[in-house]
N, C-alpha and C. Protein backbone atom coordinates (compact mmCIF):
# COMPACT_ATOMS: atom_id res chain seq x y z
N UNK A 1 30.88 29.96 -19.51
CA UNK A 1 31.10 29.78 -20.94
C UNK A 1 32.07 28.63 -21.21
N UNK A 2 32.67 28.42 -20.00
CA UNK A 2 33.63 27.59 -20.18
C UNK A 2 33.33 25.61 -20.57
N UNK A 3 32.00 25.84 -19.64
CA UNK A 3 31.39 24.74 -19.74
C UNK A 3 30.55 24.37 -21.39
N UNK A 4 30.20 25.35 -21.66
CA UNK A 4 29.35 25.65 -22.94
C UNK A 4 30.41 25.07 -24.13
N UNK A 5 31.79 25.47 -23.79
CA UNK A 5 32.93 25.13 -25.04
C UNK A 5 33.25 23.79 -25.01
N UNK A 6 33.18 23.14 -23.86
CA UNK A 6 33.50 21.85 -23.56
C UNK A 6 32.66 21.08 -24.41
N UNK A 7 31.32 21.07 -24.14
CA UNK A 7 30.41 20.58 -24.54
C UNK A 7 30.17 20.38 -26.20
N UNK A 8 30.17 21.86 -26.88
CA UNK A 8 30.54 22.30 -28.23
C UNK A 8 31.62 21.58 -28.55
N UNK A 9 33.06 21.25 -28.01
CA UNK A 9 34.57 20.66 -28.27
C UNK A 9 34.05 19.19 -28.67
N UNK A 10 33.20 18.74 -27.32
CA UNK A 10 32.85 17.10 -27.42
C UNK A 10 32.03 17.34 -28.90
N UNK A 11 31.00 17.91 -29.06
CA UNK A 11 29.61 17.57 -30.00
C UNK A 11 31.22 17.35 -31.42
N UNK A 12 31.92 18.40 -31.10
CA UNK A 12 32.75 18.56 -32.27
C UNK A 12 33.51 17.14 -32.86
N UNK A 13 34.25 16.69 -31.68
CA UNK A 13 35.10 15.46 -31.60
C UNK A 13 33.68 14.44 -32.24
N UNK A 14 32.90 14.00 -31.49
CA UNK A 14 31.72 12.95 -31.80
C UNK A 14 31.54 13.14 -33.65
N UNK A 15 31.34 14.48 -34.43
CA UNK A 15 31.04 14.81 -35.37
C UNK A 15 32.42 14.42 -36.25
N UNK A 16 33.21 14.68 -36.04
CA UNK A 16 34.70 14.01 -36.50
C UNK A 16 34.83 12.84 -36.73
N UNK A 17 34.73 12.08 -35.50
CA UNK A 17 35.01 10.57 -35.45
C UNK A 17 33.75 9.46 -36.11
N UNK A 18 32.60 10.60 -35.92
CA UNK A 18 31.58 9.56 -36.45
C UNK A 18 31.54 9.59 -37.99
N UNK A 19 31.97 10.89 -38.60
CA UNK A 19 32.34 10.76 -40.35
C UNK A 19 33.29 10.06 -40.83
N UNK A 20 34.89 10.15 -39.65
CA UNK A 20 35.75 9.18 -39.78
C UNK A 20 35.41 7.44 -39.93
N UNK A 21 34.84 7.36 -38.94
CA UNK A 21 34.50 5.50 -38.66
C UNK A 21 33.23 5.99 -40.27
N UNK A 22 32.42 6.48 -40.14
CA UNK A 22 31.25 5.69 -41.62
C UNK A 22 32.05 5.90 -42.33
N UNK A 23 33.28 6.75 -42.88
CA UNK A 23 33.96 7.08 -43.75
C UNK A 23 34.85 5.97 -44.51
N UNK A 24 35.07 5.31 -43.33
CA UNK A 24 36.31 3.85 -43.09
C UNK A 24 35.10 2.96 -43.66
N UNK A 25 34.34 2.37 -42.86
CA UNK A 25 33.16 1.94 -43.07
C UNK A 25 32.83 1.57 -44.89
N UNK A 26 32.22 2.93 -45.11
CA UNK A 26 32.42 2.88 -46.54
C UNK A 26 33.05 2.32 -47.62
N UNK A 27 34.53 3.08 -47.32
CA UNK A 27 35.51 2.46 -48.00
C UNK A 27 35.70 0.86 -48.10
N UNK A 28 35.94 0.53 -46.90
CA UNK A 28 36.04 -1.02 -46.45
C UNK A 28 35.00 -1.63 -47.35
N UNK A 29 34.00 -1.01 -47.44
CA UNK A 29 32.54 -2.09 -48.11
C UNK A 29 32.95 -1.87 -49.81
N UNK A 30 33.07 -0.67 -50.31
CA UNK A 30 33.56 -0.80 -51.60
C UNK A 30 34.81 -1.57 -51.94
N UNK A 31 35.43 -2.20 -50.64
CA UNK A 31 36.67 -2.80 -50.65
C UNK A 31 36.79 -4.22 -51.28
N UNK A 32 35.65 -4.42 -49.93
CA UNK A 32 34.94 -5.75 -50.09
C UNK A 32 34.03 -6.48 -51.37
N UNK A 33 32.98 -5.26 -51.56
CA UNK A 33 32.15 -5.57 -52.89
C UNK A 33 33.62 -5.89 -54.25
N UNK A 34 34.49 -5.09 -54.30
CA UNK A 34 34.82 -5.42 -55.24
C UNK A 34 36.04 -6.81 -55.25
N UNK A 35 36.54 -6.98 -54.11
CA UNK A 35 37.61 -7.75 -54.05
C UNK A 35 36.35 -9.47 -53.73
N UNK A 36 34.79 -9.26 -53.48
CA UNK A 36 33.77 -10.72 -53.65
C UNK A 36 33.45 -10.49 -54.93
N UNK A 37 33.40 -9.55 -55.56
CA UNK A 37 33.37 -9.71 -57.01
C UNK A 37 33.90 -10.55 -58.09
N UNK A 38 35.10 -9.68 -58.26
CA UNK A 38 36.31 -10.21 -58.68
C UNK A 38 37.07 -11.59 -58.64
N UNK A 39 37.49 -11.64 -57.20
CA UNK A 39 38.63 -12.60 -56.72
C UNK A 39 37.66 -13.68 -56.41
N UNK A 40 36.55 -13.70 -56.13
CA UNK A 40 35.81 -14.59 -55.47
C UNK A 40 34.89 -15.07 -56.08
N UNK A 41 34.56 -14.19 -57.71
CA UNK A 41 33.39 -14.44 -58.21
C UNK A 41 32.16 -14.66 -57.43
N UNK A 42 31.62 -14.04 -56.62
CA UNK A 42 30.94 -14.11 -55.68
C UNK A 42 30.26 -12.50 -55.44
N UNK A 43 29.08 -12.25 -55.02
CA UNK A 43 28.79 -10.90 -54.76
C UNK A 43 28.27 -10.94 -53.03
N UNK A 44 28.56 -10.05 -52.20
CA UNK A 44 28.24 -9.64 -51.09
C UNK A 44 26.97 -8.75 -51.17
N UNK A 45 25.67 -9.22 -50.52
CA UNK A 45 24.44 -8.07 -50.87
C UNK A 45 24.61 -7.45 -50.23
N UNK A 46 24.72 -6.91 -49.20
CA UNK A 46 25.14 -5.65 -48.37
C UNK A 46 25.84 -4.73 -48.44
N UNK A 47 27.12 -5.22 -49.32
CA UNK A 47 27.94 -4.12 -48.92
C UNK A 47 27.26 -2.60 -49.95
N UNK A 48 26.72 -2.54 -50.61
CA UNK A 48 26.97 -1.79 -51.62
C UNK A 48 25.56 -0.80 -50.35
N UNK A 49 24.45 -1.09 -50.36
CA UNK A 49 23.66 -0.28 -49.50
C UNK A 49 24.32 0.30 -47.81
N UNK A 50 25.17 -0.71 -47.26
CA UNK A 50 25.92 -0.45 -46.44
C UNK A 50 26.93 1.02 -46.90
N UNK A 51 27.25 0.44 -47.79
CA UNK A 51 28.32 2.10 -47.93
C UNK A 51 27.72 3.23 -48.61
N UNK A 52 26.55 2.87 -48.92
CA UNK A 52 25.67 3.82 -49.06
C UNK A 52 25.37 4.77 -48.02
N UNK A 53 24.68 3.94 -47.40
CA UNK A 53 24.59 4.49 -45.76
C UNK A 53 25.49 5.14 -44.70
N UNK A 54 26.39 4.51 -44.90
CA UNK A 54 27.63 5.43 -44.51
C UNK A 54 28.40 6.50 -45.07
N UNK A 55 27.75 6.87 -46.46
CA UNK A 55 28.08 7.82 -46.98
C UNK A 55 27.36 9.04 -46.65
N UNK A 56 26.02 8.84 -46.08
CA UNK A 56 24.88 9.87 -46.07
C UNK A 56 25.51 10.69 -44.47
N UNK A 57 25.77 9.57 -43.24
CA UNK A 57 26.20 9.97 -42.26
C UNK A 57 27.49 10.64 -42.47
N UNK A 58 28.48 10.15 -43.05
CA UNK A 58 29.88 10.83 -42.95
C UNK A 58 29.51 12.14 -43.68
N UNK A 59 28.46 12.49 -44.78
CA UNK A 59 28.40 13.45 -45.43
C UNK A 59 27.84 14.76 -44.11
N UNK A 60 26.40 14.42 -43.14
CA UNK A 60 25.91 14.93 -42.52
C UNK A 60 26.94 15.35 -41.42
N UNK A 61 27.43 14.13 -41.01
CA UNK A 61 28.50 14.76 -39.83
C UNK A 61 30.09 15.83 -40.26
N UNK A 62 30.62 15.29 -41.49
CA UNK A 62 31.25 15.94 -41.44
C UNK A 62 31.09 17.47 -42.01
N UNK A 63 29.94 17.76 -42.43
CA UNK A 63 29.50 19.22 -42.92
C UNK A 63 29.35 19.62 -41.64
N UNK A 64 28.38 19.21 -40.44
CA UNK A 64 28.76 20.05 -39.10
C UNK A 64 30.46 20.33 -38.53
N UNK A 65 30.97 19.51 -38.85
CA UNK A 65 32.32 19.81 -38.60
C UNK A 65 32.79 21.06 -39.22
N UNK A 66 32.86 21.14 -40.99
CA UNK A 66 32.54 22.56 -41.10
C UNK A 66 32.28 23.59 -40.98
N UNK A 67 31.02 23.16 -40.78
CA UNK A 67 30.03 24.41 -39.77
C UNK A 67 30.90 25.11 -38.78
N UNK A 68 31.54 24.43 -37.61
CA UNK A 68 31.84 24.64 -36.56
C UNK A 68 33.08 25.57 -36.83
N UNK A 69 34.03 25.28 -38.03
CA UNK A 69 35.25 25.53 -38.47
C UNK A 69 35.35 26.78 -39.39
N UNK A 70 33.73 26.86 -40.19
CA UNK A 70 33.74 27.62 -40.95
C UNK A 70 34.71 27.38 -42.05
N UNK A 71 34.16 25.96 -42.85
CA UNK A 71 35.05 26.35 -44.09
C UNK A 71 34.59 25.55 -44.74
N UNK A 72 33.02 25.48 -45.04
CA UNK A 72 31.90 25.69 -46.07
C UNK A 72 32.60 26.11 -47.14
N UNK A 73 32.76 25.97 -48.25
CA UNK A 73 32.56 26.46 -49.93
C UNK A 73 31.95 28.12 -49.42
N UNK A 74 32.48 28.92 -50.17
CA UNK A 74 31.97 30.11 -50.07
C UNK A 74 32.00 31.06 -50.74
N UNK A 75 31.46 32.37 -51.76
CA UNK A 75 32.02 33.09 -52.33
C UNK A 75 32.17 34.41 -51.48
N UNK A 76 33.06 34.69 -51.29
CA UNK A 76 33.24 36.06 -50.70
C UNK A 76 33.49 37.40 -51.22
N UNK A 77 34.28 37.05 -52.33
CA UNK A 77 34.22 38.17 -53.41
C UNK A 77 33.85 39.26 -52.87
N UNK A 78 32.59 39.62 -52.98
CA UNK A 78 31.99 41.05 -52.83
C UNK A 78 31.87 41.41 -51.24
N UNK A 79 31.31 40.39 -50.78
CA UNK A 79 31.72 41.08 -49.06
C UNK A 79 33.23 41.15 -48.84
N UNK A 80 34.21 40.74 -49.24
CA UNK A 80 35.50 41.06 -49.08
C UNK A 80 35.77 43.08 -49.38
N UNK A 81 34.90 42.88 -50.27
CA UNK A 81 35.05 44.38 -50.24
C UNK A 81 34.28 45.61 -49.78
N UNK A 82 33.54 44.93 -49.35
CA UNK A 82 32.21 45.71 -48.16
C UNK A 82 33.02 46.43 -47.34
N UNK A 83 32.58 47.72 -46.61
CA UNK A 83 32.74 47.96 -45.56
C UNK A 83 32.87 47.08 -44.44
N UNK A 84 33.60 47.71 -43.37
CA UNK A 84 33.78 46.68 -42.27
C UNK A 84 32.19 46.41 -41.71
N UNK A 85 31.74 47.68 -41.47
CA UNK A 85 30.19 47.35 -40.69
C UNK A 85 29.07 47.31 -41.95
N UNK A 86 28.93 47.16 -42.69
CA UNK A 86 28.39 46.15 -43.49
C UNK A 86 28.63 45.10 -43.82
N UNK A 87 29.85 44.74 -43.66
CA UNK A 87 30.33 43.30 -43.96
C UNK A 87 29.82 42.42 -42.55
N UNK A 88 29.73 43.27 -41.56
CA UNK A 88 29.27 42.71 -40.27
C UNK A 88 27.89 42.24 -40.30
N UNK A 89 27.05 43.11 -40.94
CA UNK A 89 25.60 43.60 -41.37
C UNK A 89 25.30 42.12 -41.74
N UNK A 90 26.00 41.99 -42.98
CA UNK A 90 25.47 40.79 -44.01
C UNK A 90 25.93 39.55 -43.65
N UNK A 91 27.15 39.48 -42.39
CA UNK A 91 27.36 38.68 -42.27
C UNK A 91 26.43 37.68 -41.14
N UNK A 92 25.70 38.34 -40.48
CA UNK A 92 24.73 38.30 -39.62
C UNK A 92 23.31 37.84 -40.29
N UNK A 93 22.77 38.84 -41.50
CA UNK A 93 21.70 38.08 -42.06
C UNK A 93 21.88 36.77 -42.39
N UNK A 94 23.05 36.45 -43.21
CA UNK A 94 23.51 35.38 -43.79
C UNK A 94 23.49 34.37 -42.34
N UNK A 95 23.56 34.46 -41.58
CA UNK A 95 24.37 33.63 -40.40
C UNK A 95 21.99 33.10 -40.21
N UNK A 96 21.70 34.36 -39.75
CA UNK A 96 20.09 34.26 -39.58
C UNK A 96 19.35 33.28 -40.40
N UNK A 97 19.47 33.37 -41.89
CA UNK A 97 18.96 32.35 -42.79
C UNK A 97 19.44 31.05 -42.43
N UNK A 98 20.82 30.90 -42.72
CA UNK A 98 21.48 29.64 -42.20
C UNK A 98 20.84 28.77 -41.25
N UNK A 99 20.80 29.61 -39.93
CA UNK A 99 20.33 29.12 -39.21
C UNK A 99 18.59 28.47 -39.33
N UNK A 100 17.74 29.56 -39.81
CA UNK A 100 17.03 29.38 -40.03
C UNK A 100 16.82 27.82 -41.08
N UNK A 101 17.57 27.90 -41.92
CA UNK A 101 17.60 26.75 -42.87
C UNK A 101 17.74 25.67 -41.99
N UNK A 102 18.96 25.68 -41.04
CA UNK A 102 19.44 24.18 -40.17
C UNK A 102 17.95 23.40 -39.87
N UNK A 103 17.41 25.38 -38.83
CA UNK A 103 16.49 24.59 -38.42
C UNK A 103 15.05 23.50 -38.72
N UNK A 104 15.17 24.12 -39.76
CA UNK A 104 13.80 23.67 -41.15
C UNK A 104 14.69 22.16 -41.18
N UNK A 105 15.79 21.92 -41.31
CA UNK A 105 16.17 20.71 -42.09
C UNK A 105 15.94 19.97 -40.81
N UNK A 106 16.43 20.19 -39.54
CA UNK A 106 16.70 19.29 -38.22
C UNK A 106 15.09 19.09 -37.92
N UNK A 107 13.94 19.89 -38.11
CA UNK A 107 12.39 19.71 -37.86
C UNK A 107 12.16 18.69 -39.25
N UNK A 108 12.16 19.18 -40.43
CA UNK A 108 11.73 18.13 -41.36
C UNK A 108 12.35 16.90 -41.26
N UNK A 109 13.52 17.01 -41.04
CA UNK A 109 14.41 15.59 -40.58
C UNK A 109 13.92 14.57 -39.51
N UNK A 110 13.57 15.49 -37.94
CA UNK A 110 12.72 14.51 -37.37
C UNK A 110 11.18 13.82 -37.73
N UNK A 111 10.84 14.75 -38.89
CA UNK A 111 9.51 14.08 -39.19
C UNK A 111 9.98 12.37 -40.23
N UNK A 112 11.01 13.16 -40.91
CA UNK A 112 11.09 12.07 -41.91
C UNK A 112 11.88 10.56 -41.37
N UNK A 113 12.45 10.94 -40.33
CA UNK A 113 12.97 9.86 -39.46
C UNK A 113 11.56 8.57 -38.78
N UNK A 114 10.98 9.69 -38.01
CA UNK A 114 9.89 9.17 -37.49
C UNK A 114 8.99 8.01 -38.65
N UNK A 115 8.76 8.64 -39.83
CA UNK A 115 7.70 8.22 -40.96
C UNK A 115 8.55 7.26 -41.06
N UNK A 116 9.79 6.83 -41.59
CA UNK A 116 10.50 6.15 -41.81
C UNK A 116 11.24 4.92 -41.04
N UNK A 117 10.84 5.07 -39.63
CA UNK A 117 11.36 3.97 -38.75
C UNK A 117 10.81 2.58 -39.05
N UNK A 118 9.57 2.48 -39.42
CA UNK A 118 9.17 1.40 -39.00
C UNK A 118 9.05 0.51 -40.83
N UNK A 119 9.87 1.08 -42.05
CA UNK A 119 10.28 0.59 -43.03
C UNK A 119 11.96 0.24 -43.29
N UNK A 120 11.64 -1.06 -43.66
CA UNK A 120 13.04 -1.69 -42.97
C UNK A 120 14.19 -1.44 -44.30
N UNK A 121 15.34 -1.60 -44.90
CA UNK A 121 16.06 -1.36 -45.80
C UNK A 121 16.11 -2.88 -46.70
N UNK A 122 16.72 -2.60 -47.55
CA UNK A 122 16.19 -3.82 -48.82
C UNK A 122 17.20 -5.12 -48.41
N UNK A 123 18.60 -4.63 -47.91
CA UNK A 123 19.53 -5.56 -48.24
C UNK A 123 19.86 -6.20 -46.46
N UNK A 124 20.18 -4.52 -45.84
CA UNK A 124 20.23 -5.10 -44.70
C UNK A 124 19.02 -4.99 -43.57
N UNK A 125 17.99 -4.82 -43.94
CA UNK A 125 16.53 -5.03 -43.19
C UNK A 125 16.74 -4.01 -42.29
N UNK A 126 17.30 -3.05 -42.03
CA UNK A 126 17.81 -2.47 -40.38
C UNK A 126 16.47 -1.04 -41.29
N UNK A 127 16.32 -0.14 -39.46
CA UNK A 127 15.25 0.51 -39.76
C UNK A 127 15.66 1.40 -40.45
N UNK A 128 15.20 2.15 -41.92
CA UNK A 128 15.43 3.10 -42.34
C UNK A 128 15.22 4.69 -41.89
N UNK A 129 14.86 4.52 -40.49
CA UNK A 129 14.77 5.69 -39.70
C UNK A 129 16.31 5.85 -39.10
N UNK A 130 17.04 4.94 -39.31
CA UNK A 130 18.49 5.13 -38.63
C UNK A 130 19.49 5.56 -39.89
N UNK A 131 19.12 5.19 -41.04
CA UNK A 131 19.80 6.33 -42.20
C UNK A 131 18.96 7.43 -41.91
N UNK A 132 17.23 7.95 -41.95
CA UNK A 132 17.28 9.50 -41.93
C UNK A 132 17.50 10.38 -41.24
N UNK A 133 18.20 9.40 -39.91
CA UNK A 133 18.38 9.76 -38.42
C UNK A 133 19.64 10.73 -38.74
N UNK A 134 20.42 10.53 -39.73
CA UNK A 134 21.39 11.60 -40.00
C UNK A 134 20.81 12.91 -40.12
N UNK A 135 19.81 13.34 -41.29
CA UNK A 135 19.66 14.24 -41.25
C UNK A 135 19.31 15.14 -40.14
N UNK A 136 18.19 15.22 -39.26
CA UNK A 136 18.20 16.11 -37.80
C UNK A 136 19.44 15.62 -36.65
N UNK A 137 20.39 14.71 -36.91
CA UNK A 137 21.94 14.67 -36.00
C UNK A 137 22.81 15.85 -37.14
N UNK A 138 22.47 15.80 -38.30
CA UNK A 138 24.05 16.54 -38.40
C UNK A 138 23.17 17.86 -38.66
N UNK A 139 21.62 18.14 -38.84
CA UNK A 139 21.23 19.82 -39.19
C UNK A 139 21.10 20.13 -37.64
N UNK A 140 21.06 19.30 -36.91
CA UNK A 140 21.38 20.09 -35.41
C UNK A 140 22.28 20.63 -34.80
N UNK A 141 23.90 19.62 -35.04
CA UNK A 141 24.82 19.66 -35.07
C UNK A 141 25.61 21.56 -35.64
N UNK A 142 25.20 21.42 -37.05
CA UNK A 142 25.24 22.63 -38.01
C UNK A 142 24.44 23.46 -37.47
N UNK A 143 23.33 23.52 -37.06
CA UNK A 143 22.43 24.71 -36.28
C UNK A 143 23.51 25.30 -34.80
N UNK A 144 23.53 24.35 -33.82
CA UNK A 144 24.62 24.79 -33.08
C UNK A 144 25.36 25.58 -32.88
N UNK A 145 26.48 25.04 -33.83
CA UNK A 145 27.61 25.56 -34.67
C UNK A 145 27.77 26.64 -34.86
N UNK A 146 26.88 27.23 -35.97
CA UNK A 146 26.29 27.77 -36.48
C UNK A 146 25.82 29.56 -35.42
N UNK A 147 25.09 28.83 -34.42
CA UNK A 147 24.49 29.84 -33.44
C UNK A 147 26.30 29.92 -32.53
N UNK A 148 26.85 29.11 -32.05
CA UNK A 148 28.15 29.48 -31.60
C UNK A 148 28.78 30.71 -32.84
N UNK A 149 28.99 30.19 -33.73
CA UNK A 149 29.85 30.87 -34.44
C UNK A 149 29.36 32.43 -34.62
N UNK A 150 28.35 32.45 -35.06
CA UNK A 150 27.31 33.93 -34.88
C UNK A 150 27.83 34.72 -33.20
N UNK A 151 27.32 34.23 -32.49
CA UNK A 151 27.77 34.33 -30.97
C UNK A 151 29.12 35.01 -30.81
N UNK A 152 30.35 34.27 -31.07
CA UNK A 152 31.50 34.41 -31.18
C UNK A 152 31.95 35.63 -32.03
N UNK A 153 31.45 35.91 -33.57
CA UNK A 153 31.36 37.09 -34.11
C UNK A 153 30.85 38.09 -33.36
N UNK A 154 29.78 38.32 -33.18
CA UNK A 154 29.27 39.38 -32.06
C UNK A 154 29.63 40.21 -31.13
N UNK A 155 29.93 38.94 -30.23
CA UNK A 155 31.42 39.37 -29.48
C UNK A 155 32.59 39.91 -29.57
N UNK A 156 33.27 38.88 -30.33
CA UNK A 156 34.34 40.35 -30.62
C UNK A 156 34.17 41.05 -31.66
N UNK A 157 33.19 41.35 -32.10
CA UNK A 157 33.28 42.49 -32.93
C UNK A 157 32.52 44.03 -31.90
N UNK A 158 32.03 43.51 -30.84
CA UNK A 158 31.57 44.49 -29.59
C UNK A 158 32.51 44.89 -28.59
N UNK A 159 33.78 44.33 -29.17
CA UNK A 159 35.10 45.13 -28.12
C UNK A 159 35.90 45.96 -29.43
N UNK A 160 36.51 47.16 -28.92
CA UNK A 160 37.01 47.95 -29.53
C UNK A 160 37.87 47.65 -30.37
N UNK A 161 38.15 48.17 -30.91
CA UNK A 161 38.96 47.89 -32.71
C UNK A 161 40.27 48.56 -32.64
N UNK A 162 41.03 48.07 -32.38
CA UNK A 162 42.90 48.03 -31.76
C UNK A 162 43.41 48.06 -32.33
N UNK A 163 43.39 47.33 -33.52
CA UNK A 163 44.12 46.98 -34.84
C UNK A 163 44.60 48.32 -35.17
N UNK A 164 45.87 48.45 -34.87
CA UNK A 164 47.11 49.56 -35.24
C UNK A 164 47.00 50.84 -34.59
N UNK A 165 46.32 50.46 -33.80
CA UNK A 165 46.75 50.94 -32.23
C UNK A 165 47.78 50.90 -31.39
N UNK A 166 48.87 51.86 -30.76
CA UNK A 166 49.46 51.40 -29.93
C UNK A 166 48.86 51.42 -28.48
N UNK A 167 49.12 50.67 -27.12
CA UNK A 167 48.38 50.81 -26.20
C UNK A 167 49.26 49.97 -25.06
N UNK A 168 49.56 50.55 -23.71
CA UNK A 168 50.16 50.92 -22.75
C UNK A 168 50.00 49.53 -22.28
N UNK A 169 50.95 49.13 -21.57
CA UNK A 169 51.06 47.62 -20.92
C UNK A 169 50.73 47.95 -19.73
């Protein structure tokens, strides 16, 4: 298992740093568009589809980061007040759909990547299969995650329940 976390740790770090850098990315280009605007009277065609593009990836990667962290937007409200083993119950269907969803998005994603490679982008010509290439990198990413985190619930919720227990060293 130990190897399994490593692996999960890296996918994690990669998913971090790659929302970080398009994130920078981004910024920098709205930096740029407006300071060739302005100061330069001049317009840059790229930048504006460029930080476009880097918005779609930092969006995809850093929601798997989420994923992994669990701290998605959420209402909890009413399972807060569930029973413990119903709250377990639902938390499991919920986890099932999810997953189920990732997986629909990471399959439709490789189709739409594929259809899309060989149409090039307006400003910077590059293949538009490498923007939809986000979507099945970060719904895989989130599928993962996702199946770890389920995993991890399971588990300890299948060792005994201690909590205000006293118990012998």
């Amino acid at each position: 298992m130990a190897g399994v976390k490593k692996i999960l740790d890296f996918l994690e770090k990669f998913a971090v740093w790659g929302s970080i850098v398009s994130f920078t990315i981004m910024i920098f280009m709205g930096i740029m568009q407006v300071l060739f605007r302005y100061v330069f009277d001049s317009s840059l065609y790229f930048t504006e589809e460029l930080a476009r593009f880097m918005f779609v990836w930092a969006v995809f990667l850093a929601s798997a980061v989420c994923s992994r962290r669990q701290i998605h937007a959420a209402i909890e409200l009413f399972v807060s007040w569930m029973p413990k083993k119903l709250r377990k119950v639902v938390m499991i269907i919920s986890s099932a759909f999810t997953i189920f969803f990732f997986a629909l998005i990471s399959v439709k994603g490789i189709e739409i990547t594929i259809i899309t490679w060989s149409q090039a982008s307006p400003a910077l010509e590059a293949p538009m299969g490498l923007i939809y290439l986000a979507i099945p990198v970060g719904g895989l990413l989130m599928l993962i995650f996702t199946i770890e985190n389920l995993y991890t619930e399971i588990m300890n919720s299948s060792q005994p329940d201690t909590e205000g227990k006293v118990t012998e060293c």
